[in-house]
Protein backbone atom coordinates (compact mmCIF):
# COMPACT_ATOMS: atom_id res chain seq x y z
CA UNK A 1 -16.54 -43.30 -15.10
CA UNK A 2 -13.10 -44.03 -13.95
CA UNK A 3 -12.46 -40.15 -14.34
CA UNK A 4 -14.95 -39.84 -11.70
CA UNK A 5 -12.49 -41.77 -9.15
CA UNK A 6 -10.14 -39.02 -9.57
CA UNK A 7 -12.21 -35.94 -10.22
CA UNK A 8 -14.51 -36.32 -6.61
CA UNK A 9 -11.33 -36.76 -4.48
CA UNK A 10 -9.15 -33.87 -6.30
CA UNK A 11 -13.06 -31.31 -5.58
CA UNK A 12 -13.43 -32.44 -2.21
CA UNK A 13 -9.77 -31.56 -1.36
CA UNK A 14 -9.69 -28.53 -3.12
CA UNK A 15 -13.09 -27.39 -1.13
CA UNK A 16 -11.71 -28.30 1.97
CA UNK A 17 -8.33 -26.72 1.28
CA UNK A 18 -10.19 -23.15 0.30
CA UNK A 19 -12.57 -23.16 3.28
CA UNK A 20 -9.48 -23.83 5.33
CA UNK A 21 -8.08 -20.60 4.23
CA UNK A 22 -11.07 -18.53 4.33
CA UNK A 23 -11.33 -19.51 8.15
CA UNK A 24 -7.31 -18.85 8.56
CA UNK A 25 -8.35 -15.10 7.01
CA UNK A 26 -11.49 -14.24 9.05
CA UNK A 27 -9.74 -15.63 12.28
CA UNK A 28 -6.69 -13.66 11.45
CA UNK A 29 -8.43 -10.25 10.60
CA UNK A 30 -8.08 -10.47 6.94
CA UNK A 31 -11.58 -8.86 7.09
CA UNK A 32 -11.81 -6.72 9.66
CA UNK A 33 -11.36 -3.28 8.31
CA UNK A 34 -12.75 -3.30 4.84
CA UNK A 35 -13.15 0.29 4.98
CA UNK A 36 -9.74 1.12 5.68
CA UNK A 37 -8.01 0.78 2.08
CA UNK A 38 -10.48 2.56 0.17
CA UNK A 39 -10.71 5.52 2.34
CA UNK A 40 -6.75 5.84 2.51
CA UNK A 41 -7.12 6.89 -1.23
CA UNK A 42 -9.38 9.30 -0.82
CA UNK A 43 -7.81 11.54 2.47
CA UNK A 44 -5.32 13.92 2.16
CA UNK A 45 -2.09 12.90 3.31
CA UNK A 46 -0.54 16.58 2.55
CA UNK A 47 0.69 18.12 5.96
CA UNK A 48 -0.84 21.70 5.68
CA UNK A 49 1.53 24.75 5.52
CA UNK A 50 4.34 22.89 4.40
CA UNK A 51 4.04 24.22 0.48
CA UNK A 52 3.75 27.82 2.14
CA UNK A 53 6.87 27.15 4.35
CA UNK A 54 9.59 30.24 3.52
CA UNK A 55 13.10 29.04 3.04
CA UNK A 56 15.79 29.65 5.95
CA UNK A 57 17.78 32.53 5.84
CA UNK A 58 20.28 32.07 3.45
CA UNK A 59 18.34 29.61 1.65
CA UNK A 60 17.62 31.46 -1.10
CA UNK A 61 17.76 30.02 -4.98
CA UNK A 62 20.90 30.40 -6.33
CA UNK A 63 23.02 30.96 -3.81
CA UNK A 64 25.63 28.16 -2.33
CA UNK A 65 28.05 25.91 -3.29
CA UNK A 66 25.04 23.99 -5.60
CA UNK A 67 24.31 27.03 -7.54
CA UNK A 68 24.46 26.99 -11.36
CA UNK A 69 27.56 29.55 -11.48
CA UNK A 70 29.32 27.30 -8.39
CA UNK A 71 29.50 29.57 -5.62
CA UNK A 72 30.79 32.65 -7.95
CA UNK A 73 28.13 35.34 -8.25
């Protein structure tokens, strides 16, 4: 029975303390867009045309100072 003197307190201040931050979310927007996140991993965020893009001139593979023979063909 003495348990009870603790335990009631300790529930009532832990309900009061997570309905406190449910309000805080819902007035701060927490749940406002619950859409948002799971249709961010479904769109495309690849820019089109950019795989298709051709180099600059003088771009080319192999050619430059980064080249695998260093600039000596």
């Amino acid at each position: 029975m003495a348990s009870l003197y603790l335990l009631i307190p300790v529930a009532l201040i832990f309900c009061i303390v997570a309905l406190r931050l449910l309000l805080w979310a819902i007035n701060n927007g927490q749940y406002d867009d619950l859409d948002k996140e799971a249709w961010r991993v479904v769109m495309d965020d690849d820019v089109p045309g950019r795989k298709d893009e051709k180099p600059a001139p003088g771009d080319t593979p192999g050619s430059g100072a980064g080249s695998e023979t260093g600039g000596r063909d």
